[in-house]
Protein backbone atom coordinates (compact mmCIF):
# COMPACT_ATOMS: atom_id res chain seq x y z
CA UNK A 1 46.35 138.70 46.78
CA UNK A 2 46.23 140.71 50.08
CA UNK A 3 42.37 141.67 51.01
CA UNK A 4 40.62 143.65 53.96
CA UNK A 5 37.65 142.54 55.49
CA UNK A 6 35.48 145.18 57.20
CA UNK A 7 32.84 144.34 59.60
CA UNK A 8 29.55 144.95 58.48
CA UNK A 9 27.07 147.12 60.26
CA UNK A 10 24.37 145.70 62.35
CA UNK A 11 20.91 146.60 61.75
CA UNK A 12 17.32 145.80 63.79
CA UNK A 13 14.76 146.35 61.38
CA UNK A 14 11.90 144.76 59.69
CA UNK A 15 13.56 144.66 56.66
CA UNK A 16 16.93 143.17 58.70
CA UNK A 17 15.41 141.03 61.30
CA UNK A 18 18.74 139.09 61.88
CA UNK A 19 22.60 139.83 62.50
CA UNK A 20 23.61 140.96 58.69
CA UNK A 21 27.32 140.79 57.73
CA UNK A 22 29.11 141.47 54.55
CA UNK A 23 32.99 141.19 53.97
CA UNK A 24 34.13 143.71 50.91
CA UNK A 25 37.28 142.79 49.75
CA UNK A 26 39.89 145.26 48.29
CA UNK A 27 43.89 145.19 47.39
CA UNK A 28 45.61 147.07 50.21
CA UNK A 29 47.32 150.44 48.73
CA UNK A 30 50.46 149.52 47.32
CA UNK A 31 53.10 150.16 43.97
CA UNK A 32 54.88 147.19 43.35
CA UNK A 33 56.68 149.47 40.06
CA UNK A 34 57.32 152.75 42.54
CA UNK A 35 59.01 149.44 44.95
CA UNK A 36 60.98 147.95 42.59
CA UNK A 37 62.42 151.08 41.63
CA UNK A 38 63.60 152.29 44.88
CA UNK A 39 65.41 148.80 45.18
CA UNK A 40 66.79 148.99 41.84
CA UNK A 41 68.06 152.31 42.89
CA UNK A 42 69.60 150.70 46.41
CA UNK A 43 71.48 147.98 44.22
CA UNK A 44 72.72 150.76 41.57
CA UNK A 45 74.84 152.41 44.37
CA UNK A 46 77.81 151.16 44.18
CA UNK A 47 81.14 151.93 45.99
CA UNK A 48 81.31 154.21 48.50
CA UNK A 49 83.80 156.39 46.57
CA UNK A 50 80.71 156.35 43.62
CA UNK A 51 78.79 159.65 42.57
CA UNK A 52 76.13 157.32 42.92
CA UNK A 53 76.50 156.18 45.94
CA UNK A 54 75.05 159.08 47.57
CA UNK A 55 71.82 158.44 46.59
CA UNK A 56 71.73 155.53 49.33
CA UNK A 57 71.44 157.61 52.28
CA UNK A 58 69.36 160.16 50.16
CA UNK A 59 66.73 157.34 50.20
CA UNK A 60 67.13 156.09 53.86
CA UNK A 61 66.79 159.80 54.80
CA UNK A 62 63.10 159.51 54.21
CA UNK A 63 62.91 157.32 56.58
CA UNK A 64 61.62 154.36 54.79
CA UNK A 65 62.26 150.91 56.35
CA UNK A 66 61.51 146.98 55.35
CA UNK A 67 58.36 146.94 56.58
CA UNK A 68 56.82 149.37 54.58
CA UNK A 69 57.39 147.31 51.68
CA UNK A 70 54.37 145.15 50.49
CA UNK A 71 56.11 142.64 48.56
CA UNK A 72 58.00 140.57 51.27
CA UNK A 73 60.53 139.81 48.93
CA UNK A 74 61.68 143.77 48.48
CA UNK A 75 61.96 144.00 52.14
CA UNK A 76 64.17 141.18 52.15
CA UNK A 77 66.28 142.68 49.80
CA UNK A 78 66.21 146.18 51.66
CA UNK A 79 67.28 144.50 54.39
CA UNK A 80 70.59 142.93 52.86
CA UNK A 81 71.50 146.06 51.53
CA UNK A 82 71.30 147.95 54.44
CA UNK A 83 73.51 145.59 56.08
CA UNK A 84 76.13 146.04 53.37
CA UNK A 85 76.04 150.02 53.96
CA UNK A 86 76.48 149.84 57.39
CA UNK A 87 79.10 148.12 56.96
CA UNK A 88 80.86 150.40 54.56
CA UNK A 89 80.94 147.93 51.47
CA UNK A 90 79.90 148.42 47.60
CA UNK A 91 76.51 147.47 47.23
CA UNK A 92 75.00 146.03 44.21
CA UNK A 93 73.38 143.00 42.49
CA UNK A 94 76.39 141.10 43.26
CA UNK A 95 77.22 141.94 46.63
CA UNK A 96 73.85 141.75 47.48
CA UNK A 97 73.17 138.62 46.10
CA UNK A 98 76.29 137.22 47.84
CA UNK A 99 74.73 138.74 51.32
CA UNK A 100 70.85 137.25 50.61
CA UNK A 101 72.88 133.51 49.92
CA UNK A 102 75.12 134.38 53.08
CA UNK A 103 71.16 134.86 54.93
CA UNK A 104 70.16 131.49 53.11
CA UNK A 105 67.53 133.92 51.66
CA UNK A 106 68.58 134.24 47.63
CA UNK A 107 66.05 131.74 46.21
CA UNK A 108 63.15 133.11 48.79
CA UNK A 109 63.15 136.96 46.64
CA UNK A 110 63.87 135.15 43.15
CA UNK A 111 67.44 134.80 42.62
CA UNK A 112 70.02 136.63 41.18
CA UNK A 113 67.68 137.37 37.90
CA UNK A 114 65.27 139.31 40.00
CA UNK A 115 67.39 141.31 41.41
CA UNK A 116 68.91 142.48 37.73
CA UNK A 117 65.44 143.02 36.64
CA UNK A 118 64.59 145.75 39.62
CA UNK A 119 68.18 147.23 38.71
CA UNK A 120 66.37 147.48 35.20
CA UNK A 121 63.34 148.70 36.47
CA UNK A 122 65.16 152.22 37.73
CA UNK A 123 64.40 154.84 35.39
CA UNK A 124 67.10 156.96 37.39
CA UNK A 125 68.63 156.63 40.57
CA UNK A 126 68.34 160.13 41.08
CA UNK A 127 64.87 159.64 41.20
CA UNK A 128 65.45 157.29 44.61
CA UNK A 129 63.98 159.77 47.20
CA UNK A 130 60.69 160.01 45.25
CA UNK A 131 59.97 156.54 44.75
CA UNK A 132 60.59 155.99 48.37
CA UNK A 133 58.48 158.51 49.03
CA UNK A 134 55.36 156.83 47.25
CA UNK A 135 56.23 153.91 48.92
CA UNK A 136 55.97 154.72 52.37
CA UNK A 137 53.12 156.91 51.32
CA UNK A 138 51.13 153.71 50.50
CA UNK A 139 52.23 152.14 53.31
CA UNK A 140 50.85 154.75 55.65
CA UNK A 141 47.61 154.30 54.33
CA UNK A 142 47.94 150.34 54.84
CA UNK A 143 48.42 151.11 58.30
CA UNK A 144 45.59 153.25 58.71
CA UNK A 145 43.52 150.76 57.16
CA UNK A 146 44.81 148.42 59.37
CA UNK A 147 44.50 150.96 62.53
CA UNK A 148 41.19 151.00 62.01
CA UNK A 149 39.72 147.77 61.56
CA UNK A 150 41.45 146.86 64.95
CA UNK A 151 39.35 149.54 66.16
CA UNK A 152 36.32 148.08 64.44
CA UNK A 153 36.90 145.30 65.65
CA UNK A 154 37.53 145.60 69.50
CA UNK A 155 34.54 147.96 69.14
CA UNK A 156 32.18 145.32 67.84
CA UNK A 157 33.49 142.73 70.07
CA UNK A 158 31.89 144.78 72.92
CA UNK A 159 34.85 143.66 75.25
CA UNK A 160 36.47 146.15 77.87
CA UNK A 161 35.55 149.02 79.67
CA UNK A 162 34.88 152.49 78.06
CA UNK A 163 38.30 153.67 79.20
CA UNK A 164 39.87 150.70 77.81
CA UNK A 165 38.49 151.27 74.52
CA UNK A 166 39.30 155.41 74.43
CA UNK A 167 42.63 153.97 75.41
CA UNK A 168 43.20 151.70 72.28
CA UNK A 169 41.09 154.27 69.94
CA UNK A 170 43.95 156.78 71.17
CA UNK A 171 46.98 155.38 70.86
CA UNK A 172 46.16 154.15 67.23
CA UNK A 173 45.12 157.50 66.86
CA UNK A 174 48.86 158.78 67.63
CA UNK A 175 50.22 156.36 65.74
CA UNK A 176 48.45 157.70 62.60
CA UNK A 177 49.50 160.98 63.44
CA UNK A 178 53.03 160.32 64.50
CA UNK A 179 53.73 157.85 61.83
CA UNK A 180 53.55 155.00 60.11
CA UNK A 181 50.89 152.83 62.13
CA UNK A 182 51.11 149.23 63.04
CA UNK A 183 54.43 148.84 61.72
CA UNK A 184 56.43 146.20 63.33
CA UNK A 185 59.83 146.04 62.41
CA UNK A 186 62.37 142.93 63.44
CA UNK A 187 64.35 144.26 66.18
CA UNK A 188 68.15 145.25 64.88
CA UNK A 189 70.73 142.82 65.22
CA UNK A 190 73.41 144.90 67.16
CA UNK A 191 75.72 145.55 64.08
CA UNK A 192 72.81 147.60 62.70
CA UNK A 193 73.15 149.34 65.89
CA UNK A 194 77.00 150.27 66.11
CA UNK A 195 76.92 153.37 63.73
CA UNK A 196 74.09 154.74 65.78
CA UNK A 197 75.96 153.62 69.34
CA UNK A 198 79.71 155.32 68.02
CA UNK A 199 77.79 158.82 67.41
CA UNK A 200 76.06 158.82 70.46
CA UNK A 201 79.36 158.08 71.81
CA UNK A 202 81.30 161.00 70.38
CA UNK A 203 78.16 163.22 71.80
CA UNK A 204 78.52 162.06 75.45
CA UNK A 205 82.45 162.21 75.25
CA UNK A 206 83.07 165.62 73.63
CA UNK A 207 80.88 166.78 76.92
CA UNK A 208 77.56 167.28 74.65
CA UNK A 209 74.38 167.09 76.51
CA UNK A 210 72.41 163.79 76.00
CA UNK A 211 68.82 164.50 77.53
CA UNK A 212 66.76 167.08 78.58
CA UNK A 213 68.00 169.54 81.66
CA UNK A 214 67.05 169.28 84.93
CA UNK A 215 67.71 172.99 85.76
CA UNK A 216 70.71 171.80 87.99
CA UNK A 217 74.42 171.95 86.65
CA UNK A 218 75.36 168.80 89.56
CA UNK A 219 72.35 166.90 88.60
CA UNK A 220 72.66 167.17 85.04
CA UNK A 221 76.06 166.32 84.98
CA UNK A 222 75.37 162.95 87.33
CA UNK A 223 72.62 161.60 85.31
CA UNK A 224 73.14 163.50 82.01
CA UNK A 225 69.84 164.79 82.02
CA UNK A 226 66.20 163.31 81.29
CA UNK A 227 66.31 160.93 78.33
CA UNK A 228 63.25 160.03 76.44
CA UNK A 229 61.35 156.58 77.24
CA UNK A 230 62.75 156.54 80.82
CA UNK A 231 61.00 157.75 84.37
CA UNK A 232 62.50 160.26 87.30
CA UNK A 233 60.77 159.70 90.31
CA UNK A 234 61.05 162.66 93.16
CA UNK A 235 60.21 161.95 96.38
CA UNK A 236 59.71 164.01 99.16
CA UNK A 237 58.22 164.72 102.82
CA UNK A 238 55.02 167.14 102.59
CA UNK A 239 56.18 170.67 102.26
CA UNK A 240 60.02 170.20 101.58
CA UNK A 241 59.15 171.43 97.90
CA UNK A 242 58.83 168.48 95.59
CA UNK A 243 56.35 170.21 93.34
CA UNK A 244 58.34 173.43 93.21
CA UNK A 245 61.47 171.69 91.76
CA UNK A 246 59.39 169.64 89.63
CA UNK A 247 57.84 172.81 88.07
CA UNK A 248 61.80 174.37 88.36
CA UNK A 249 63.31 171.35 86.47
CA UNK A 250 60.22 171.67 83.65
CA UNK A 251 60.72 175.44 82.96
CA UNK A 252 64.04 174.77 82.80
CA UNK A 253 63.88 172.27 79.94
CA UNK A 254 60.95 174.00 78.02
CA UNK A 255 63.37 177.34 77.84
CA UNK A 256 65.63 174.71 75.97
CA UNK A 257 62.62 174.79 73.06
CA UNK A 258 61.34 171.13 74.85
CA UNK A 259 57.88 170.59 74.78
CA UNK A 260 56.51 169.93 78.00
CA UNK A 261 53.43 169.25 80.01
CA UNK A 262 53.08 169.71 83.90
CA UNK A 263 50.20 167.92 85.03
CA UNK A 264 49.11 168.54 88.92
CA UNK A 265 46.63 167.10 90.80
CA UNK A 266 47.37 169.54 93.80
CA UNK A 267 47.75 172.87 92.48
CA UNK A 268 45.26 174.82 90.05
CA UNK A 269 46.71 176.59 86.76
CA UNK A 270 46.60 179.72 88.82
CA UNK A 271 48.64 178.49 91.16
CA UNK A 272 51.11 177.23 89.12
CA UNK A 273 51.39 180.83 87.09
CA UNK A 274 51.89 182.31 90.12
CA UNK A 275 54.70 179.74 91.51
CA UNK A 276 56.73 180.23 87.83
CA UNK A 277 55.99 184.29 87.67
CA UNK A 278 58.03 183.95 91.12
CA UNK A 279 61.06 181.96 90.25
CA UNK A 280 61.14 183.51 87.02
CA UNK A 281 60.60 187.16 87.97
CA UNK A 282 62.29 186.89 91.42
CA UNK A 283 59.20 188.14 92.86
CA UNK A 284 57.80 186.89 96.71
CA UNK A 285 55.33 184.48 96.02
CA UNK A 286 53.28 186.20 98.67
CA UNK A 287 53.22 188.92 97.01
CA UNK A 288 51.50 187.62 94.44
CA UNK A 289 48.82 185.78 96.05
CA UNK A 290 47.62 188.81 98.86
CA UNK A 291 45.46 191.64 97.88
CA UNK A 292 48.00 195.13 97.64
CA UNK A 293 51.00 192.61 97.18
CA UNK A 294 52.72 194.13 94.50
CA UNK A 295 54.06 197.26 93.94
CA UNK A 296 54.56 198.69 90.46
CA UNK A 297 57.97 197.40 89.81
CA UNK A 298 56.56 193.92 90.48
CA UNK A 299 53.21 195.09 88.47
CA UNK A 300 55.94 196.00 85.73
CA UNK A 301 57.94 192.27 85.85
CA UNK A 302 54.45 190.53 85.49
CA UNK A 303 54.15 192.37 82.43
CA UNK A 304 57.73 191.81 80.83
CA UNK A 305 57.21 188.02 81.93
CA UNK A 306 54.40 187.32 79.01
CA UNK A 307 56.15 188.37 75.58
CA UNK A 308 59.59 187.13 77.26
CA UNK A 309 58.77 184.05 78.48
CA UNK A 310 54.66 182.80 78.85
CA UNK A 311 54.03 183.43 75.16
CA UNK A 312 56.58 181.90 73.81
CA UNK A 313 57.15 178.89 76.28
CA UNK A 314 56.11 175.51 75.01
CA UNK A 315 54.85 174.46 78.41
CA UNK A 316 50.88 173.24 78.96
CA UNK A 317 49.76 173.08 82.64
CA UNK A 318 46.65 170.34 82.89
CA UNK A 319 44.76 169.81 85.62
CA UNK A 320 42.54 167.13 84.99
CA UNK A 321 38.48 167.05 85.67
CA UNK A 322 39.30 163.16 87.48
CA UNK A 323 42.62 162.04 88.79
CA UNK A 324 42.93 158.89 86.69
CA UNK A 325 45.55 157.77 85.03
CA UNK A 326 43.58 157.22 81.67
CA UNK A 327 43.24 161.27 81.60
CA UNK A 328 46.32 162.26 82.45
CA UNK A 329 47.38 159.48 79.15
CA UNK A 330 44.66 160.62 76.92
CA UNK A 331 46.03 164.55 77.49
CA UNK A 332 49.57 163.23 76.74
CA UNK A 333 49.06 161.96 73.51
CA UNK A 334 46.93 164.84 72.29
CA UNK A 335 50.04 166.73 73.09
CA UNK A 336 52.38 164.48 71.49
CA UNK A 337 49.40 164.80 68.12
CA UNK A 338 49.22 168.33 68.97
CA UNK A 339 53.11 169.52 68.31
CA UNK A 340 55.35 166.77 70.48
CA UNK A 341 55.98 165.89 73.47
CA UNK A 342 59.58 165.26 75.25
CA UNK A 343 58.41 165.65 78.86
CA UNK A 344 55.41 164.96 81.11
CA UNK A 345 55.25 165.92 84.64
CA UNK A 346 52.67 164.25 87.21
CA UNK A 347 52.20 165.67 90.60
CA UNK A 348 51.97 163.28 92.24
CA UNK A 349 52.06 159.35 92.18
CA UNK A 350 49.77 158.48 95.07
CA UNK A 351 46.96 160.81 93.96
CA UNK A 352 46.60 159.16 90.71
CA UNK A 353 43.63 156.77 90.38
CA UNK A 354 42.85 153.56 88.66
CA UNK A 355 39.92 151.49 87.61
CA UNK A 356 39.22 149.77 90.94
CA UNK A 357 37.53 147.00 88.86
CA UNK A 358 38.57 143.98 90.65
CA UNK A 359 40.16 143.83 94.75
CA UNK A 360 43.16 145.21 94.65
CA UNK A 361 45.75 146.84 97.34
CA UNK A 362 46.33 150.32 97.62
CA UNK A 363 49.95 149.39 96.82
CA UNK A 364 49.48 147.42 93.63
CA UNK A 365 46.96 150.39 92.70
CA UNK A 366 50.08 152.63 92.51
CA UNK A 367 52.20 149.91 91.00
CA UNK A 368 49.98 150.08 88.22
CA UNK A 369 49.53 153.75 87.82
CA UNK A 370 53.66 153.55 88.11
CA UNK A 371 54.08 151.11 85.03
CA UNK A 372 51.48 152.78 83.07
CA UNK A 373 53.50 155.59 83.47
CA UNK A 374 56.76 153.98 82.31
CA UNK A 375 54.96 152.70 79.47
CA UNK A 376 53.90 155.86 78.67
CA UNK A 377 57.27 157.43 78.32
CA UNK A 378 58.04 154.54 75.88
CA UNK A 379 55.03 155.00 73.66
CA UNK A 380 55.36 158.61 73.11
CA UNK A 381 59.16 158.49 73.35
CA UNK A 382 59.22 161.26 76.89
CA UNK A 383 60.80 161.73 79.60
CA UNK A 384 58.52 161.54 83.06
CA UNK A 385 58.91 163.00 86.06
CA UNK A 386 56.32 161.73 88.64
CA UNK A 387 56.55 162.88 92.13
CA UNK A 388 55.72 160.87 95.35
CA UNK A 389 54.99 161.21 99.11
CA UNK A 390 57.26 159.82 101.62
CA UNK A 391 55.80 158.74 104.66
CA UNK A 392 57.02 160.25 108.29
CA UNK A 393 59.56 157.36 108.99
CA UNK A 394 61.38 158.53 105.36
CA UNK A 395 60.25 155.76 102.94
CA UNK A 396 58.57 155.97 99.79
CA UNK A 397 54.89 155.05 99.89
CA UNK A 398 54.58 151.98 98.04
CA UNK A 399 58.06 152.59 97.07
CA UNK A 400 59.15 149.09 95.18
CA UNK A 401 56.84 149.11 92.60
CA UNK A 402 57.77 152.74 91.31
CA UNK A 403 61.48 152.02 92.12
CA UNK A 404 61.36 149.18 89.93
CA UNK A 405 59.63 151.13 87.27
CA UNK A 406 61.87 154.34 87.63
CA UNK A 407 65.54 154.89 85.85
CA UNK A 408 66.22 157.33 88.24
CA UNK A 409 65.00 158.13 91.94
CA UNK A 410 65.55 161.64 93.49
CA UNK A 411 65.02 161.87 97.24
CA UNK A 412 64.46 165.36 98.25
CA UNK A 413 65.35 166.00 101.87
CA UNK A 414 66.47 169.12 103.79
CA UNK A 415 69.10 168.92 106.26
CA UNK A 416 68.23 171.64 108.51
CA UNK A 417 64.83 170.39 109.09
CA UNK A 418 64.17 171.39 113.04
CA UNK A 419 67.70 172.93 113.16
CA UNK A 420 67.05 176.49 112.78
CA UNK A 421 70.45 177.77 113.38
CA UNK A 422 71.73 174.75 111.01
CA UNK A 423 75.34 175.87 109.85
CA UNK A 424 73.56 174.32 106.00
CA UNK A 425 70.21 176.58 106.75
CA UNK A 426 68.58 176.77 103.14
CA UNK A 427 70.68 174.17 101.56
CA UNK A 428 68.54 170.93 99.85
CA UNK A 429 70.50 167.63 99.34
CA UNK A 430 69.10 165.87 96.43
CA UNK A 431 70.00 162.37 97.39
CA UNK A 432 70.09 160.10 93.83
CA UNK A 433 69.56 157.06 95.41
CA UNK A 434 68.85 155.13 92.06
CA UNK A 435 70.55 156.15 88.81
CA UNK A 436 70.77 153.49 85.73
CA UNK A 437 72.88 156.00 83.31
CA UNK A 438 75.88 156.89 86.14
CA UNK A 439 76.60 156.47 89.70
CA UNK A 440 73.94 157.41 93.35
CA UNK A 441 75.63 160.82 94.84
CA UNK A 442 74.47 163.44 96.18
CA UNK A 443 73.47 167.17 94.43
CA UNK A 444 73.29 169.98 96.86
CA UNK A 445 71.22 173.75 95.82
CA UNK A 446 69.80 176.32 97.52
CA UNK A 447 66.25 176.59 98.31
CA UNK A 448 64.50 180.27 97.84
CA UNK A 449 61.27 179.32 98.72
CA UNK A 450 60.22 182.78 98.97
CA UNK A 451 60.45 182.74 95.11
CA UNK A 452 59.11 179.45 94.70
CA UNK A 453 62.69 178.01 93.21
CA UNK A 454 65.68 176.14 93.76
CA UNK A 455 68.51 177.13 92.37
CA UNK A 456 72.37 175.79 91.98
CA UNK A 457 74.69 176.78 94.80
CA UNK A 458 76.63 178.78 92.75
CA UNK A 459 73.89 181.22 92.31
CA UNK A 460 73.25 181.73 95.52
């Protein structure tokens, strides 16, 4: 029998002069009857021309998965069935039981008898959905159990620094929230995968889009957009407009319904209304930030902008109180609790701070603010975009560590920088130097400052 032990509460009193500790020990939730029957009903599915057969993905729909099983032994058998109905087989007690000898694992779940007896156990298959549904329900409270001891625990042990401890209260936190926590499945074994891989194939080749939009027809179409779990790194001299087609390229994908946050630690939320009520309304930014600026007809687009766009727009601007990377994490995953999140902007890299707790160089300060960034977009499944400096010679500050950590690397440069009468005057070259999902080229737009924007050379 599975127990919990909870870590008693310390007290300093004359009636507890000493450490006091107590272990209570309790089943885990679980339904070994409401598990049973939801394998039964796997087994009792039979050909893939069966009515019944339906009721397999009507079950895998809830999104139940071996783990969540508390008996070992049904996960086992989930497992082997699975297999079979990826691969487009029957699946029953007897192909099933062939697949568990195949795995060397029959005699480990009981044999061929107990699989008859959880076929016996179904009152209905119909019913498949709902028992699944109690058991993943029990195993989201085992998780939370288990979420929170760990946080017990790391608490009690007094180790780590006060970040490091919001850190690990907060992502078990957003595991609750998102799901089931602490589950750890075996990674697939790449036949598991191939279903998955051929419809992600037909998406890309019958031209569907695969990630989130940049804003920029060429760009898109070069890197197919911003995928979650993987990092875009801009980079820019001082003033070329870096932040601008940051902001651009997350407007852009929070029109698409994306939910996005844009966090700078340059510009105030002001500022940032002001730079999208200018690219979106076509109004002269300095118009909007000078006494007398606008006239009545820009008075009249400000207006139109907030039902049409502002109220509606799934974007959150944060400017955090510090400029450490532990805020700008913690505000992620309350958005991510708080609705989803699919992409986080951070203006910019070498602004970011980290615990200096031990001597470290400025460059592996930024290395780690770079990987805890790309670790990030893994945990809450994003797409980042963090922008970065480049020095006066044209190279990235600090630039191997975040080039390492980045799927794809954006240098922003102008090329009629100190060429006034420049035959390419207000064109940008957006120079993919690194690009993991497609080749490094070049995407060219057109850069109306005056309305804060960048758009594709076809618009101009």
């Amino acid at each position: 029998m599975s127990t919990i032990n909870i870590p008693a509460q310390h007290h300093d009193n004359d009636d507890a002069p000493g450490e006091r500790s107590a272990v209570f020990t309790r089943v885990p939730p679980h339904d070994l009857d409401a598990e049973r029957a939801v394998v039964g009903a796997l087994l009792l599915s039979g050909s893939p021309s069966s009515p019944s057969f339906r009721f397999f993905a009507e079950i895998l729909a809830t999104g139940i998965v071996a783990g969540e099983y508390y008996r070992p032994a049904h996960a086992t058998i989930h497992r082997a069935a699975c297999a079979l109905y990826a691969a487009g087989g029957p699946v029953d007690a007897i192909t099933v039981a062939g697949e568990l000898t195949r795995r060397g694992e029959l005699a480990g779940v009981g044999g061929a008898p107990y699989l008859h007896a959880c076929v016996d156990a179904v009152p209905t298959t119909a019913h498949g959905r709902h028992y699944a549904e109690i058991v993943r329900a029990k195993a989201y409270r085992r998780g939370v159990i288990e979420s929170a001891l760990r946080i017990l625990e790391y608490a009690y042990s007094e180790a780590g620094s006060e970040d490091e401890v919001r850190d690990l209260v907060e992502r078990h936190l957003t595991e609750i929230i998102a799901g089931i926590p602490g589950l750890h499945e075996a990674p697939p074994v790449v036949g598991d995968l191939y279903l998955d891989f051929v419809a992600d194939l037909e998406e890309v080749q019958d031209g569907k889009a695969v990630g989130l939009t940049y804003g920029f027809a060429d760009l898109d179409a070069i890197t197919s957009g911003m995928r979650p779990g993987n990092v875009t790194v801009v980079a820019a001299a001082s003033g070329v407009g870096k932040s601008t087609l940051a902001l651009n390229a997350a407007v852009a994908a929070a029109k698409t319904g994306a939910k996005v946050m844009f966090s700078s630690l340059e510009m105030s939320a002001t500022e940032l209304m002001q730079k999208i009520a200018a690219a979106e309304g076509k109004i002269a930014l300095h118009h909007l930030t000078h006494q007398g600026g606008l006239t009545e007809k820009g008075w009249e687009t400000v207006r139109r902008l907030g039902p049409e766009l502002f109220q509606s727009l799934p974007l959150r601007v944060y400017r955090p109180d510090g400029a450490s990377l532990g805020d700008i994490a913690s505000a992620a995953r309350a958005c991510a609790r708080d609705g989803g999140l699919d992409l986080l902007v951070v203006d910019y890299l070498q602004l970011v701070e980290v615990e200096q707790s031990r001597n470290i160089t400025r460059e592996q300060a930024v290395a780690s603010v770079s990987r805890g960034l790309k670790n990030l977009s893994v945990e809450l499944a994003c797409h980042v975009i963090a922008l970065s400096q480049l020095n006066d010679d044209g190279l990235m500050r600090e630039s191997r560590a975040i080039k390492n950590d980045a799927s794809i690397v954006i240098k922003v440069e102008r090329p009629d920088a100190g060429e006034p009468e420049s035959a390419r005057a207000g064109e940008v070259d957006l120079v993919i130097e690194k690009n993991r999902f497609g080749p490094t080229a070049i995407a060219t737009v057109a850069a109306q400052l005056h309305y804060s924007r960048f758009v594709d050379m076809a618009h101009t």
